[in-house]
N, C-alpha and C. Protein backbone atom coordinates (compact mmCIF):
# COMPACT_ATOMS: atom_id res chain seq x y z
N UNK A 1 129.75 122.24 122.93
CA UNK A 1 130.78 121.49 123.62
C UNK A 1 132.16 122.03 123.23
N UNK A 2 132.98 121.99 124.30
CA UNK A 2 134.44 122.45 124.15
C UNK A 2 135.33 121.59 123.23
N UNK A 3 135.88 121.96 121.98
CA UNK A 3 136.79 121.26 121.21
C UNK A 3 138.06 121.02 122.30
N UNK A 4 138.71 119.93 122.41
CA UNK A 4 139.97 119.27 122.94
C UNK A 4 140.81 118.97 122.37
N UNK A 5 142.12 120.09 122.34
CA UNK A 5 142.79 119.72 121.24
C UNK A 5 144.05 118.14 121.75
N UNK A 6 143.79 117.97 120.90
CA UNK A 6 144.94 116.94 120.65
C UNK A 6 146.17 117.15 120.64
N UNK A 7 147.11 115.90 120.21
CA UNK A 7 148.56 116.47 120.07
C UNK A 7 148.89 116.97 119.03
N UNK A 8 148.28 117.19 118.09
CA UNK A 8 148.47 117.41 116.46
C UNK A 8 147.89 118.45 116.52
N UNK A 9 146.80 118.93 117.05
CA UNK A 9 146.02 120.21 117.00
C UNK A 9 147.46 121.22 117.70
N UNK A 10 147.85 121.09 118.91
CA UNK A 10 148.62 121.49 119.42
C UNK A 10 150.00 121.74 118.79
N UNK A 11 150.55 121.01 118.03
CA UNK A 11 151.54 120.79 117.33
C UNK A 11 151.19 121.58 115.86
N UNK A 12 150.16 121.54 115.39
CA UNK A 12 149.89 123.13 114.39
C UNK A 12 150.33 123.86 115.22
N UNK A 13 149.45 124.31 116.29
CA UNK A 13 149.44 125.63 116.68
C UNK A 13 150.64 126.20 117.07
N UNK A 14 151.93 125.59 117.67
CA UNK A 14 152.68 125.55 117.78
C UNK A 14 153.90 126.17 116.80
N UNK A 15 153.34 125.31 115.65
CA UNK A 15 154.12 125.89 114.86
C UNK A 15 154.03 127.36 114.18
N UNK A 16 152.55 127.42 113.92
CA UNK A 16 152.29 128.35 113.47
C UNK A 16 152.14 129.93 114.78
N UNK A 17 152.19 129.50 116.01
CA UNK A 17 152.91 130.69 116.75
C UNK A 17 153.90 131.01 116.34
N UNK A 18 154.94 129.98 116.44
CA UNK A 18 156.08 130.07 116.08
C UNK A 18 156.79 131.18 114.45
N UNK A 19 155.41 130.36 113.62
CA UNK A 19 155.59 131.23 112.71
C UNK A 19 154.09 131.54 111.61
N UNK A 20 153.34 132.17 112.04
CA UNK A 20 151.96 132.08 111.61
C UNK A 20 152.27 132.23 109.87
N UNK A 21 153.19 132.69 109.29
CA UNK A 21 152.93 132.63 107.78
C UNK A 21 153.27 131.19 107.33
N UNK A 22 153.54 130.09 108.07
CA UNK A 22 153.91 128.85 107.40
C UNK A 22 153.27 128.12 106.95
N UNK A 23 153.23 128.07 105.29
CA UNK A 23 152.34 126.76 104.62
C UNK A 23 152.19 125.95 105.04
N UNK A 24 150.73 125.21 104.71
CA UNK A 24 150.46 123.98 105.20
C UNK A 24 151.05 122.87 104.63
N UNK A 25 151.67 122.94 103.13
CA UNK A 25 152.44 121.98 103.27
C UNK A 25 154.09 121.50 104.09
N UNK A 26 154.38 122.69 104.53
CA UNK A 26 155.46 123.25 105.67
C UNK A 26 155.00 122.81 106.75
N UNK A 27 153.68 122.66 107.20
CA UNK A 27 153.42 122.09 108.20
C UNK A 27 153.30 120.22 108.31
N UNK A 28 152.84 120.04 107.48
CA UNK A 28 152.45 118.71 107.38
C UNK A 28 153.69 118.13 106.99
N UNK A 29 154.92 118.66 106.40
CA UNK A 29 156.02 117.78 106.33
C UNK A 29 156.75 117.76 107.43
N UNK A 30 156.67 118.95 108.29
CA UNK A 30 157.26 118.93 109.52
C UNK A 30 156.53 117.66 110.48
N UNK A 31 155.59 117.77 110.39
CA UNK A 31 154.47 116.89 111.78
C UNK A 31 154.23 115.12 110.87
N UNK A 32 154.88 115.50 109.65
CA UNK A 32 154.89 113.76 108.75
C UNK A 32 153.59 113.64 108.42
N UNK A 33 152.55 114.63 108.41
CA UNK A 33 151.38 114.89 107.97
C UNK A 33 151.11 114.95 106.42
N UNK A 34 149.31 114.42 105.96
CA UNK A 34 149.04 114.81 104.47
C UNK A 34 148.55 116.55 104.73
N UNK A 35 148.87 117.24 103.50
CA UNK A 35 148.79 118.89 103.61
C UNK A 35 147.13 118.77 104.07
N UNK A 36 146.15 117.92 103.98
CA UNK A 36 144.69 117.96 103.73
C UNK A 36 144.18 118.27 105.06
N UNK A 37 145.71 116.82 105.37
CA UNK A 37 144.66 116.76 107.58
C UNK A 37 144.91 117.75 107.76
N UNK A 38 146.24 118.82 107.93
CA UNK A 38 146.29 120.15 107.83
C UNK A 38 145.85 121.16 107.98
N UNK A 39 145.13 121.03 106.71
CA UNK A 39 144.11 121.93 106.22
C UNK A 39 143.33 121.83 106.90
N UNK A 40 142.50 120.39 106.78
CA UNK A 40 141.03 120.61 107.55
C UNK A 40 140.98 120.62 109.34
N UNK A 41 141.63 120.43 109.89
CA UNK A 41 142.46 120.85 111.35
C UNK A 41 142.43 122.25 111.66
N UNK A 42 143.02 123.37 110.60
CA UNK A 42 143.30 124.38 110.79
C UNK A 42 141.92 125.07 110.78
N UNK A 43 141.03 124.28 109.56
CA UNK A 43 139.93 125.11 109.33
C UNK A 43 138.71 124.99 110.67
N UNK A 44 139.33 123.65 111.03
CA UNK A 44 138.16 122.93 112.49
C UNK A 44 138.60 124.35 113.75
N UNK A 45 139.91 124.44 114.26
CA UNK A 45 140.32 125.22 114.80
C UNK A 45 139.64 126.90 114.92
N UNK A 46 140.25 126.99 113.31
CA UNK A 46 139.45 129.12 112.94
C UNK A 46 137.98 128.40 113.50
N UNK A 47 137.12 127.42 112.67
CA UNK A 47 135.43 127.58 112.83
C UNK A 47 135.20 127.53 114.56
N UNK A 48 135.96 126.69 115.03
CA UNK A 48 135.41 126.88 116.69
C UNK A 48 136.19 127.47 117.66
N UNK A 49 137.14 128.85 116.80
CA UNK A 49 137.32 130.08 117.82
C UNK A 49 138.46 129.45 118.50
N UNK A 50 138.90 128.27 118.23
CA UNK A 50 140.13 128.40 119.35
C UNK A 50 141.09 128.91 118.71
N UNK A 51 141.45 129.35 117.75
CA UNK A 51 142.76 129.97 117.04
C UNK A 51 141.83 131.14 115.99
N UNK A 52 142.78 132.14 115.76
CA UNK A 52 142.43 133.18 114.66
C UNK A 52 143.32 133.72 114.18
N UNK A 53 143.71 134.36 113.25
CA UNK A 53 144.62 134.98 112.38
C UNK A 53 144.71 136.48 112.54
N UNK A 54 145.55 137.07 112.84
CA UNK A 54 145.69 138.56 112.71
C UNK A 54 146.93 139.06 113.00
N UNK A 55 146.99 140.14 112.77
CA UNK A 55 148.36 140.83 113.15
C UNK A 55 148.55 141.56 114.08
N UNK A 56 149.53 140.99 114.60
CA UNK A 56 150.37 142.03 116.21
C UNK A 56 151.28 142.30 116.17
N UNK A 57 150.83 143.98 116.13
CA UNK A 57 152.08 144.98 116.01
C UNK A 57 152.85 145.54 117.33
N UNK A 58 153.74 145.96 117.47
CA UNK A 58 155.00 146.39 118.32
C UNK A 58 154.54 147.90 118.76
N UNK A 59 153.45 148.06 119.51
CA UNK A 59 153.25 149.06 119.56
C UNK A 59 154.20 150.51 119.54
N UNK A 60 155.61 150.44 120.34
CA UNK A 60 156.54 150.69 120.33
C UNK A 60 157.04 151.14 118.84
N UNK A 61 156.93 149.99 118.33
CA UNK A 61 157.29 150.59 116.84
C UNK A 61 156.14 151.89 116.16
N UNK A 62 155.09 152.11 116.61
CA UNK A 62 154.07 152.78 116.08
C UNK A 62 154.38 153.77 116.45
N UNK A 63 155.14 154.50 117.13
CA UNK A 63 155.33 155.66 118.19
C UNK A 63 155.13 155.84 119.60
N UNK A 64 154.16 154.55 119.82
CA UNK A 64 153.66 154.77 121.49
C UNK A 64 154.94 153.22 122.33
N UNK A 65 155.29 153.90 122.54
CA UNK A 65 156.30 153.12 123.71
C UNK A 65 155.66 152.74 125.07
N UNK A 66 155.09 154.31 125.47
CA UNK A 66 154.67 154.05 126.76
C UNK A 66 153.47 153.29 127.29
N UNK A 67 153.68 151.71 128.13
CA UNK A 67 152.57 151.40 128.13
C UNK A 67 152.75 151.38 129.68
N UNK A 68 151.10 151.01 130.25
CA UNK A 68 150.71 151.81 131.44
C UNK A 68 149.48 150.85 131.64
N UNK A 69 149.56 150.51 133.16
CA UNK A 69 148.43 149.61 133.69
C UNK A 69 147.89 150.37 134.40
N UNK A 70 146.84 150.48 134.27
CA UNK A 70 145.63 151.36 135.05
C UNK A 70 144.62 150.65 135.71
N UNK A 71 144.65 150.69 136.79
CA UNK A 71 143.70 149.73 138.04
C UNK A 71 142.65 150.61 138.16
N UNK A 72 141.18 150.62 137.99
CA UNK A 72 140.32 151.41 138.45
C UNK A 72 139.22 150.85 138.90
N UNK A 73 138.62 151.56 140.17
CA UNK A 73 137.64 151.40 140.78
C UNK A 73 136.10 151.72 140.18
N UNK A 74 135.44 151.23 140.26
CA UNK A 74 134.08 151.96 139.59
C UNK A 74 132.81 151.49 140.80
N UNK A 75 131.90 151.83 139.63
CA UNK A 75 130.50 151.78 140.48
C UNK A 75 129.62 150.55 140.02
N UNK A 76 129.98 149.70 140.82
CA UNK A 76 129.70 147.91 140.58
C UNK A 76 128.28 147.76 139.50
N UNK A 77 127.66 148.50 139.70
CA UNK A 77 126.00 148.36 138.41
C UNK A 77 126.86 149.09 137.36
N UNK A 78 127.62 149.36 136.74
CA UNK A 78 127.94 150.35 135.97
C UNK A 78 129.30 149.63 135.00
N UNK A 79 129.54 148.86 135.60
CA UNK A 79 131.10 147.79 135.25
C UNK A 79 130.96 147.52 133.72
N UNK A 80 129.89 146.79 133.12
CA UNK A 80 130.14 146.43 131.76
C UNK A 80 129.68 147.39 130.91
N UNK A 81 129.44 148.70 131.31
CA UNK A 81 129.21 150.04 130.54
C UNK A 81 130.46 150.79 130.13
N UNK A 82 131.23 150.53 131.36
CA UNK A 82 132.44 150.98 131.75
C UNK A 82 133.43 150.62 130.70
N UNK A 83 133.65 148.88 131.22
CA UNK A 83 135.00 148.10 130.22
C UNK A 83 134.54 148.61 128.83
N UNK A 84 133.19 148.76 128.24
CA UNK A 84 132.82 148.83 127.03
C UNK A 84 133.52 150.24 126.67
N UNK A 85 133.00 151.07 127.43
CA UNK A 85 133.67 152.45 126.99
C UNK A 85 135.20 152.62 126.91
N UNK A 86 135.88 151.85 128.36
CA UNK A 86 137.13 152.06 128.29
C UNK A 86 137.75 151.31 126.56
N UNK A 87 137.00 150.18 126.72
CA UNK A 87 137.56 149.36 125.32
C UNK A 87 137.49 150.12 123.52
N UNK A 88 136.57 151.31 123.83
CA UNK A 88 136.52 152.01 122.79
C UNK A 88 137.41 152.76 122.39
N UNK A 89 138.19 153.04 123.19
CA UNK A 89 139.41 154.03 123.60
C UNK A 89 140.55 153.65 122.91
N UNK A 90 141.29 154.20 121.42
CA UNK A 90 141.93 153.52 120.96
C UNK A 90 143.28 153.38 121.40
N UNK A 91 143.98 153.98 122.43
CA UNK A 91 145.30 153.63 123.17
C UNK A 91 144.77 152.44 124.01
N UNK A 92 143.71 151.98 124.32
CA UNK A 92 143.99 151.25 125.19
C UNK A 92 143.55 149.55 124.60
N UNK A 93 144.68 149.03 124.95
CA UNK A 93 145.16 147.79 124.26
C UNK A 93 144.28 146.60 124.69
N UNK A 94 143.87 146.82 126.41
CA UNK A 94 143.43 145.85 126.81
C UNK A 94 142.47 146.35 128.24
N UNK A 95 141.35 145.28 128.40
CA UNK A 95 140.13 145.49 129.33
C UNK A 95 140.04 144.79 129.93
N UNK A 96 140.08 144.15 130.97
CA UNK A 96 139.84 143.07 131.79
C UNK A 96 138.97 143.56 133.24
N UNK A 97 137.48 142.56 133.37
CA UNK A 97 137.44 142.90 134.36
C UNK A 97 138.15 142.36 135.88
N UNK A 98 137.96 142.70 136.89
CA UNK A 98 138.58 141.81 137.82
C UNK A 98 138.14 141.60 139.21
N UNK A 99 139.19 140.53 140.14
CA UNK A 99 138.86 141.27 141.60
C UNK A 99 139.90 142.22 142.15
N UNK A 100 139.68 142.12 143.43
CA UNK A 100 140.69 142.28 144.25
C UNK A 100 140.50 144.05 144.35
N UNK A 101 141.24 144.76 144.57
CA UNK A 101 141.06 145.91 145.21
C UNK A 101 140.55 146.79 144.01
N UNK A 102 140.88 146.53 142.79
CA UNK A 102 140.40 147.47 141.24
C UNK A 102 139.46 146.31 140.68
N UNK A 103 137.92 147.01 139.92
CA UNK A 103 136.77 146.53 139.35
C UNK A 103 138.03 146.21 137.90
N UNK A 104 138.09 147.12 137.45
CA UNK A 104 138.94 146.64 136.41
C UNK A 104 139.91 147.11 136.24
N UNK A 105 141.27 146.49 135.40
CA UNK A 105 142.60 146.81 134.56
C UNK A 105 142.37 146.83 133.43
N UNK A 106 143.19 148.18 132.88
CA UNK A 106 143.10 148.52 131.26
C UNK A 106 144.75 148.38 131.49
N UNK A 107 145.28 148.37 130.11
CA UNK A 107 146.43 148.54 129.77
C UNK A 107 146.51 149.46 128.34
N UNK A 108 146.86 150.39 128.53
CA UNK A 108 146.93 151.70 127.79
C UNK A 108 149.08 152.09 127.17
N UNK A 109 148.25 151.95 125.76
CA UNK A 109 149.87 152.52 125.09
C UNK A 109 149.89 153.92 124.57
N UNK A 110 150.63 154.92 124.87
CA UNK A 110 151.14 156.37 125.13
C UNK A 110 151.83 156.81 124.38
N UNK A 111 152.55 157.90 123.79
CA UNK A 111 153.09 158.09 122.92
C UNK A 111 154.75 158.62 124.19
N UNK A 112 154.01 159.13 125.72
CA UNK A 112 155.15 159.31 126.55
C UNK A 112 154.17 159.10 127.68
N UNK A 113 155.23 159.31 128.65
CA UNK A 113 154.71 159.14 129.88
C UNK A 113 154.12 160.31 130.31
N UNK A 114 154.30 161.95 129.41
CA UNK A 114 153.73 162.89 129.83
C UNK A 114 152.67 162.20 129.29
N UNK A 115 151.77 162.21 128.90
CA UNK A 115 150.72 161.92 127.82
C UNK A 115 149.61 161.35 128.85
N UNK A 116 150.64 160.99 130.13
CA UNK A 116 149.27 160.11 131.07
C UNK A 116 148.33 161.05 131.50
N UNK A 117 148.47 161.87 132.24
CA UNK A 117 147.85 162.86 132.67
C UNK A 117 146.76 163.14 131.77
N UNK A 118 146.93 163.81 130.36
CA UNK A 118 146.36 164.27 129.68
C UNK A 118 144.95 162.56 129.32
N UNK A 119 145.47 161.53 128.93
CA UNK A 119 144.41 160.16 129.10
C UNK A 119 143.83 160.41 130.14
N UNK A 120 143.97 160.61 131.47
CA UNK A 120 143.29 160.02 132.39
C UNK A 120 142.06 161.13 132.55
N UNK A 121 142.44 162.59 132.66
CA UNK A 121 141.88 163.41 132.60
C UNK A 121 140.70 163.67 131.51
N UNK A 122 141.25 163.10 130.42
CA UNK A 122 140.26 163.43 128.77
C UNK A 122 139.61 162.42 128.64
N UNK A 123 139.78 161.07 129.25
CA UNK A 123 139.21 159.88 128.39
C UNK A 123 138.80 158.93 129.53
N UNK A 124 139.23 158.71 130.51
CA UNK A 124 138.88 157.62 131.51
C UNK A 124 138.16 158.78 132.60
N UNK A 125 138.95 159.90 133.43
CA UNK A 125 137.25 160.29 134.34
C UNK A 125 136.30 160.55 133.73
N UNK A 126 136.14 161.08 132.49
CA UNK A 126 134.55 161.81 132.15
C UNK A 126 133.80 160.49 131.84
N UNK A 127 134.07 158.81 131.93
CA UNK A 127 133.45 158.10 132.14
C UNK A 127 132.44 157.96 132.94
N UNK A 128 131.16 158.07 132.88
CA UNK A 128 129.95 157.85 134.37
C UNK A 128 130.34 156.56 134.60
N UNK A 129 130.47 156.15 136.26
CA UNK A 129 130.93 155.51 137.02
C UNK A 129 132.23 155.25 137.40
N UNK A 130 133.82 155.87 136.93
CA UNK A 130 134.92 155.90 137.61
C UNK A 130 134.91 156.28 138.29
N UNK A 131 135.57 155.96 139.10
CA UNK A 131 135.10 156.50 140.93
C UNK A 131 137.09 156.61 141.06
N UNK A 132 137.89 155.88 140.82
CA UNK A 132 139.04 155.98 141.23
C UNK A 132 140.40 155.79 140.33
N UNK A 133 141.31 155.86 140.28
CA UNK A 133 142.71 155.12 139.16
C UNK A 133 143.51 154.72 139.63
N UNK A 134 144.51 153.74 139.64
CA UNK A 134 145.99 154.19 139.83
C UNK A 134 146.82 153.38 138.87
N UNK A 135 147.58 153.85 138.52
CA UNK A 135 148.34 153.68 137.37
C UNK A 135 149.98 152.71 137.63
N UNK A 136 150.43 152.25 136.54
CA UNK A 136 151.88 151.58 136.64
C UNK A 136 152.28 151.76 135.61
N UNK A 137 153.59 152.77 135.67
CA UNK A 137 154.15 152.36 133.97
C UNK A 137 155.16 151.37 134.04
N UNK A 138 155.01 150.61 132.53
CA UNK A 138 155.40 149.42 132.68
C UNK A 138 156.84 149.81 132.39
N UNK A 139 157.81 149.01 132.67
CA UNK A 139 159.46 149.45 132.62
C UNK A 139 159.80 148.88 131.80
N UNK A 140 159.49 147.29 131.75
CA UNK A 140 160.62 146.80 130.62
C UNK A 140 159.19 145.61 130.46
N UNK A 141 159.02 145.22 129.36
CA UNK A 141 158.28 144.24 129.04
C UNK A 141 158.98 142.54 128.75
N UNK A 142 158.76 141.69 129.46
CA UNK A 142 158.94 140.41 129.16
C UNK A 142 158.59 139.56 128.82
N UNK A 143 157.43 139.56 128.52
CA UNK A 143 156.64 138.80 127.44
C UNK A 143 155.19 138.87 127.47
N UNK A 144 154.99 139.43 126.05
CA UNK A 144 153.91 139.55 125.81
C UNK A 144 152.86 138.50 125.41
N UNK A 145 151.28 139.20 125.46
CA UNK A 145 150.47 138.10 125.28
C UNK A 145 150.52 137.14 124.28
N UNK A 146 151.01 137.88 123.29
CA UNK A 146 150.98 136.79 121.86
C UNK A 146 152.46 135.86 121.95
N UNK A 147 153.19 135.88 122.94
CA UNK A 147 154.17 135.08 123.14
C UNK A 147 153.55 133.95 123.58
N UNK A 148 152.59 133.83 124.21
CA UNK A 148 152.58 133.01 124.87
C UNK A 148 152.05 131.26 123.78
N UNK A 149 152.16 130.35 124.41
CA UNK A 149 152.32 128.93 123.67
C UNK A 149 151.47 128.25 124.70
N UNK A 150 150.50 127.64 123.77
CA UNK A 150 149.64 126.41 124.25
C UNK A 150 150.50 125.44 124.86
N UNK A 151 150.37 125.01 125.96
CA UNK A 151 151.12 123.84 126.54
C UNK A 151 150.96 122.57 125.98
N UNK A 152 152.06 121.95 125.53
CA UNK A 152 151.97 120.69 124.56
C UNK A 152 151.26 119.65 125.82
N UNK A 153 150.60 118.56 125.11
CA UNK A 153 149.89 117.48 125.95
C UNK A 153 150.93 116.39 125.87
N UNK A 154 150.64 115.70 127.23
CA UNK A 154 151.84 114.94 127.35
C UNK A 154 153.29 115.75 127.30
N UNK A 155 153.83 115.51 126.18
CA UNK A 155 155.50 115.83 126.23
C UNK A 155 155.87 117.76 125.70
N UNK A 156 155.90 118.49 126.87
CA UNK A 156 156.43 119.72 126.11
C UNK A 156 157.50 119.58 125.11
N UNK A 157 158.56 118.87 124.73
CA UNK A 157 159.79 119.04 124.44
C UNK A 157 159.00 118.38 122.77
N UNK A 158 157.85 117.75 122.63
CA UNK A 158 157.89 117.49 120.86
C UNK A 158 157.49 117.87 120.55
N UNK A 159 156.18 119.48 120.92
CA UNK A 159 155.61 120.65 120.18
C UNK A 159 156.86 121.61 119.92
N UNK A 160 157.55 121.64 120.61
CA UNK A 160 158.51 123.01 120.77
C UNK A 160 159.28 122.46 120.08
N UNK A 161 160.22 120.96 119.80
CA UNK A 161 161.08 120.39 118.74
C UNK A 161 160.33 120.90 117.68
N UNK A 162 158.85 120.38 117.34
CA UNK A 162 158.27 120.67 115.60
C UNK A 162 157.84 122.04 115.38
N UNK A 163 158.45 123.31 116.36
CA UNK A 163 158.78 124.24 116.13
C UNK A 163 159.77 124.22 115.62
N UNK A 164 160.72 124.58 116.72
CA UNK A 164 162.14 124.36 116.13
C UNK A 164 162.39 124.06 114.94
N UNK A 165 161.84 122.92 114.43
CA UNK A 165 162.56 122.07 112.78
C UNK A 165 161.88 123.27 112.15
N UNK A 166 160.38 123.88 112.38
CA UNK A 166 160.26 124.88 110.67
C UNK A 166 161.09 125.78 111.09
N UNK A 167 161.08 126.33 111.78
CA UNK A 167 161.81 128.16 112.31
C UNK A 167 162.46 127.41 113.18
N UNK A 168 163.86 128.25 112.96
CA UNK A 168 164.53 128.31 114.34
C UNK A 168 164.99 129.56 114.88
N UNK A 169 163.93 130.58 114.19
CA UNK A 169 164.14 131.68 114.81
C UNK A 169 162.92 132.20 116.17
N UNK A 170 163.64 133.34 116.61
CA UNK A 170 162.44 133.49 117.61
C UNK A 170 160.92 134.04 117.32
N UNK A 171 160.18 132.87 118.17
CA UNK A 171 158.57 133.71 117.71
C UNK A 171 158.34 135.48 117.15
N UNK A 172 158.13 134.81 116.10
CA UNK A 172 157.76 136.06 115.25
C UNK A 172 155.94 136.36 115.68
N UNK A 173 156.43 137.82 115.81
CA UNK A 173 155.08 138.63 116.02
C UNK A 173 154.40 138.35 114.64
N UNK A 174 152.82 137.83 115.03
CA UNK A 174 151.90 138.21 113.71
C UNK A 174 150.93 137.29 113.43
N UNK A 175 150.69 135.78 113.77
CA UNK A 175 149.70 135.44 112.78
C UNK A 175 148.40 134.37 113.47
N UNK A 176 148.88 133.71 114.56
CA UNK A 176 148.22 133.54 115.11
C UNK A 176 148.17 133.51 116.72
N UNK A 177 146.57 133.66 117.18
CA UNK A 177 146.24 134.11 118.57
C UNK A 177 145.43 133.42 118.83
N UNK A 178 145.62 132.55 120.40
CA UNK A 178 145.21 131.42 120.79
C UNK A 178 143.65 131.88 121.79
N UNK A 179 142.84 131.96 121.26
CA UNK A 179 141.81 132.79 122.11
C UNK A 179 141.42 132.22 123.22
């Protein structure tokens, strides 16, 4: 059965987008919480996969700036052979399958935009079953996946306040990802 988070579940998570290194007793004084419910909240959360801990880096900062959406066509029996392989591929950030005119979108980070050519050619056709590509480089990025924030229940404005009170700086890249 699907865990449902609450307003308090939500109101961690919140914060800890906001700022995933923040103690739990940082949390629980913010939300007027004991550090325990906290705790065992956070731990209910990690055990049933709706939240996890890790780090997200700026790819940009790594050397690869260039990132690039790649729409490709394939050969419909062949699709979850495919995303698997494409997903092995360590520039490429992300796999999704889909509809609409491309079987799937990868999103691939580059070190330049020459660099595409040389990916598509070395690493995505010698795939069995690509049948097609077409590519987008991305121009300016506006928000990324780990930006994004669980929608508070009921009232947006008192998850994003019991942000606000720990950090009032902007979401920091890094600690937790809302799966």
């Amino acid at each position: 059965m699907a865990h449902i988070l609450d307003a308090v579940d939500r109101e961690i998570i919140a914060l800890l987008q906001n700022d995933g290194r923040a103690p739990n007793v940082e949390i629980a004084r913010v939300l007027g919480l004991a550090e325990g419910t906290v705790r065992k909240r956070l731990e209910k959360l990690l055990a049933d996969g709706i939240i996890r801990i890790m780090a997200v880096t700026d790819p940009a900062t790594l050397g690869l700036p260039a990132a690039i959406f790649i729409g490709i066509q394939t050969d419909l029996a062949q699709i979850g052979e495919i995303a698997q392989e494409l997903a092995a591929i360590p520039e490429v950030h992300s796999v999704n399958i889909v509809t609409g005119t491309y079987d799937v979108m990868i999103e691939a980070v580059l070190p330049s935009g020459e660099h595409l050519l040389s990916f598509l050619i070395d690493k995505v056709a010698p795939i069995p079953g690509v049948k097609r590509t077409e590519t987008s480089h991305v121009l300016q990025m506006v928000k990324r996946a780990c930006d994004w924030a669980v929608p508070a229940a009921g009232s947006a404005d008192h998850a994003s306040h019991a942000a606000s009170t720990l950090a009032p700086e902007p979401v920091v890249p890094g600690a937790i990802v809302v799966s």
